[in-house]
C-alpha atoms as a PDB file:
ATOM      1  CA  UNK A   1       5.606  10.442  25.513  1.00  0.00           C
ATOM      2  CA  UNK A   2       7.852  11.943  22.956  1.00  0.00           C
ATOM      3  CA  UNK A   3       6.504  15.272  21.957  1.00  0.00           C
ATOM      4  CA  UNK A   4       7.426  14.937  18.012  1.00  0.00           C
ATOM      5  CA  UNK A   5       5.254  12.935  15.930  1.00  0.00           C
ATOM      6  CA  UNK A   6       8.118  12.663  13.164  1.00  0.00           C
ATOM      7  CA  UNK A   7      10.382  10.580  15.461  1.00  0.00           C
ATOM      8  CA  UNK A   8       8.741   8.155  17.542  1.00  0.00           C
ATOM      9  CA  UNK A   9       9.391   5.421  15.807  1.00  0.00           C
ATOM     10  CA  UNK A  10       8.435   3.073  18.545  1.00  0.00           C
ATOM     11  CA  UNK A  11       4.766   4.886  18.343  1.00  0.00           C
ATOM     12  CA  UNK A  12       4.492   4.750  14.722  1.00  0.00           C
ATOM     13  CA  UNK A  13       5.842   0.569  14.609  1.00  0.00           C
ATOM     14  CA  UNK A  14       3.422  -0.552  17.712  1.00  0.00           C
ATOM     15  CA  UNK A  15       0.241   1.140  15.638  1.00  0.00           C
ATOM     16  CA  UNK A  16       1.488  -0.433  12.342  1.00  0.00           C
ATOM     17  CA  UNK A  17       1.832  -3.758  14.305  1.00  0.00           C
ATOM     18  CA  UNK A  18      -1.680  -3.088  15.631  1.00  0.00           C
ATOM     19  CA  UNK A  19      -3.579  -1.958  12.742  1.00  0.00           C
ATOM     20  CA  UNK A  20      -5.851  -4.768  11.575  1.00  0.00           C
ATOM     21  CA  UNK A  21      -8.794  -5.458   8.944  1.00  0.00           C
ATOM     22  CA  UNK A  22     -12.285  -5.389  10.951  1.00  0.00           C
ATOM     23  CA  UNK A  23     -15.638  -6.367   9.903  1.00  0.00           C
ATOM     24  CA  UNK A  24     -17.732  -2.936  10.103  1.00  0.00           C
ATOM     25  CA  UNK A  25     -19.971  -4.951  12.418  1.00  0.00           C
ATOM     26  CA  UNK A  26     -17.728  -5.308  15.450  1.00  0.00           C
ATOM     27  CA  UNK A  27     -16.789  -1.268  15.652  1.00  0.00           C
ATOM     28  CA  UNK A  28     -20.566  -0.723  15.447  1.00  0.00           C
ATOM     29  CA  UNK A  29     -20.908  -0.272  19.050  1.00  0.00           C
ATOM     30  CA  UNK A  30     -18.091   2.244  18.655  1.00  0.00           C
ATOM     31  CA  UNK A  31     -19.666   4.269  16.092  1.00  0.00           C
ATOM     32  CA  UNK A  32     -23.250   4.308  18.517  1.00  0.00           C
ATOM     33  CA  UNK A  33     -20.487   5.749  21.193  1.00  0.00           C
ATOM     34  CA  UNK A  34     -19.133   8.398  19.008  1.00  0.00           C
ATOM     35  CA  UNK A  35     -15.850   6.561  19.030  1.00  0.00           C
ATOM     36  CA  UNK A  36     -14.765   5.930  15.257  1.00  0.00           C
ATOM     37  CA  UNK A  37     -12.812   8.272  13.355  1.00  0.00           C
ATOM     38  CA  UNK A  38     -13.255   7.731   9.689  1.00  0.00           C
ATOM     39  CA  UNK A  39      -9.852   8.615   7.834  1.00  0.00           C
ATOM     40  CA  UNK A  40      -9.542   9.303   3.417  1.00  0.00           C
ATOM     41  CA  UNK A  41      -7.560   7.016   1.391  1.00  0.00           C
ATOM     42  CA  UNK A  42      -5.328   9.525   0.377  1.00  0.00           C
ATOM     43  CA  UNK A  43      -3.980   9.774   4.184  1.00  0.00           C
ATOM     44  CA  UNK A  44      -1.432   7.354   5.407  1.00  0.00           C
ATOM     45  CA  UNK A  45      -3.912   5.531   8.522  1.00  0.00           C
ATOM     46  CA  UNK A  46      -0.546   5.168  10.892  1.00  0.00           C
ATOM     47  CA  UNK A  47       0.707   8.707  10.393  1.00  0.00           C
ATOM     48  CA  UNK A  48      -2.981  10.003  11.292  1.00  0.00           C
ATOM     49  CA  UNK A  49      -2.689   7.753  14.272  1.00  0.00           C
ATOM     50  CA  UNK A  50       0.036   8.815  15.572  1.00  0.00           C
ATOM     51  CA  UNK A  51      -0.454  12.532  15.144  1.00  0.00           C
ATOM     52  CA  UNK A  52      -3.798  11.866  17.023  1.00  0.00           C
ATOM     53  CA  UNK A  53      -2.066   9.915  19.677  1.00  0.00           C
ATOM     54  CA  UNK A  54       0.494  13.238  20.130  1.00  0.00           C
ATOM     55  CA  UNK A  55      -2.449  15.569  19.959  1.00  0.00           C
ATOM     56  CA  UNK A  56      -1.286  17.519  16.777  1.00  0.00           C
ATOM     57  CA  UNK A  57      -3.412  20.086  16.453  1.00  0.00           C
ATOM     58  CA  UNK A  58      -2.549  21.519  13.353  1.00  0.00           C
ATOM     59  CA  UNK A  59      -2.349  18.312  11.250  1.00  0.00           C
ATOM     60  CA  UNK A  60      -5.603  17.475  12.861  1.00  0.00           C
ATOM     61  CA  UNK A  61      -7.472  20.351  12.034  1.00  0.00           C
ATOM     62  CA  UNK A  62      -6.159  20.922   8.844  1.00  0.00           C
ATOM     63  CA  UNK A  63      -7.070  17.509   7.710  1.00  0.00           C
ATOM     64  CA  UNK A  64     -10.390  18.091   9.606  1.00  0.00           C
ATOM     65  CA  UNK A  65     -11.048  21.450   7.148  1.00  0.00           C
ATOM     66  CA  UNK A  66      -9.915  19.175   3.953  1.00  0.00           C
ATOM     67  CA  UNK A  67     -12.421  16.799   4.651  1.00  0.00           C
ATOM     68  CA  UNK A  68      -9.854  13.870   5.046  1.00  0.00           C
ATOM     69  CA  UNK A  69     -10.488  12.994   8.701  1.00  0.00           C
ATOM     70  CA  UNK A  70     -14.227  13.143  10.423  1.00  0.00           C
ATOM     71  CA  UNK A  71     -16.428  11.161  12.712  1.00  0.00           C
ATOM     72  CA  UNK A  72     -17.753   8.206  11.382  1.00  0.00           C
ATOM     73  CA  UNK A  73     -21.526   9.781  10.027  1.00  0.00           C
ATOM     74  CA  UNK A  74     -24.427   7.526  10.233  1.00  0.00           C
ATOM     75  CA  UNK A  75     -24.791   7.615   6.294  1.00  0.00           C
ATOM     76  CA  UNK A  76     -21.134   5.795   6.227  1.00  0.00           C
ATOM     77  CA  UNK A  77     -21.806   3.369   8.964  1.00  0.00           C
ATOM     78  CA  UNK A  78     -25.427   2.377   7.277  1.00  0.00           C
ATOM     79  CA  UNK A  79     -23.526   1.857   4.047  1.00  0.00           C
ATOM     80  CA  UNK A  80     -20.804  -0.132   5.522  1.00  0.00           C
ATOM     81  CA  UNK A  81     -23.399  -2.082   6.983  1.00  0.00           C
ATOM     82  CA  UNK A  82     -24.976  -3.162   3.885  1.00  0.00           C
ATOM     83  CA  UNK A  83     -21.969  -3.839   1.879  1.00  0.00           C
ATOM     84  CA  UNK A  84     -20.968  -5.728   4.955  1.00  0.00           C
ATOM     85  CA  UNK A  85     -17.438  -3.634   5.288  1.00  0.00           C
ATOM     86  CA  UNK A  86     -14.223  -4.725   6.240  1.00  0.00           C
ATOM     87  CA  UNK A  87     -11.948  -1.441   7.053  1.00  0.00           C
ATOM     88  CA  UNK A  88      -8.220  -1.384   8.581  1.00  0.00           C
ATOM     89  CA  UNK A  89      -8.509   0.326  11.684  1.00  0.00           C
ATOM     90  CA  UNK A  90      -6.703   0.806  15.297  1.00  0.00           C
ATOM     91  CA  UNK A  91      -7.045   2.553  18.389  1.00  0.00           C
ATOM     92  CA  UNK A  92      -5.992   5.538  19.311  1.00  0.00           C
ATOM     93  CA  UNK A  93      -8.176   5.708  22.969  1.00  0.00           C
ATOM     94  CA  UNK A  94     -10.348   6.481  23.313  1.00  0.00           C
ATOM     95  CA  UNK A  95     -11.257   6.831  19.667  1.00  0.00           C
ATOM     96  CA  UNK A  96     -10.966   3.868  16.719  1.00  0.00           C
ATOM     97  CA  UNK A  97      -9.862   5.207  13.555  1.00  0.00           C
ATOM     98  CA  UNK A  98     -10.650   3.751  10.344  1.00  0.00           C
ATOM     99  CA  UNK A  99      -9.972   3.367   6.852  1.00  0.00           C
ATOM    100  CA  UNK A 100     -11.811   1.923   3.855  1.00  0.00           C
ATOM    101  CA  UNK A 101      -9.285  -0.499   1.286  1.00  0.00           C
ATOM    102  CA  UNK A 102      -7.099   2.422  -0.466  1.00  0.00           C
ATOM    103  CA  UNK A 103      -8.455   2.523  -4.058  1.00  0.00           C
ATOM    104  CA  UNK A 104      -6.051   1.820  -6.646  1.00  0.00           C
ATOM    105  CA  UNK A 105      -5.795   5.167  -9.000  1.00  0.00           C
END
């Protein structure tokens, strides 16, 4: 594995080519394992994925402090539930990260 997150390129196109719109009902077994990283709309879902996948610390845990990255908590996954979700996600194993439709500002 390359060890900077800026240039793997091959990383960054295999998640892109991997991310895909779920219905929040098939990563529910996920979430009940503690699995699904829920990421803000403001983030760019690859770029978080591939800075998990390298194990960057510091992006992590300053997004982690901002609020912007976070286990999936059981008031999101009820909601998603009853609006019937569908988020982008992909996997970064062992964990599934997530992201609702960015809102248009």
């Amino acid at each position: 594995m390359q060890t900077n997150p800026d240039k793997d390129t091959d990383l960054r196109t295999k998640v892109n080519r991997e991310t895909a719109r779920l219905p929040w009902t098939e990563l529910v077994r996920h979430f009940a394992s503690g699995n699904v990283v829920w990421v803000a709309d403001e983030l760019d879902l690859v770029e978080v994925a591939v800075r998990i996948s390298h194990d960057d610390k510091a992006s992590v845990s300053q997004w982690m402090a901002a609020g912007q990255i976070a286990k999936v908590s059981d008031s999101q996954a009820q909601e998603w539930l009853a609006i019937d979700a569908a988020l982008w996600a992909c996997v970064v194993s062992p964990f599934i990260i997530v992201q609702q439709e960015k809102r248009r500002h």
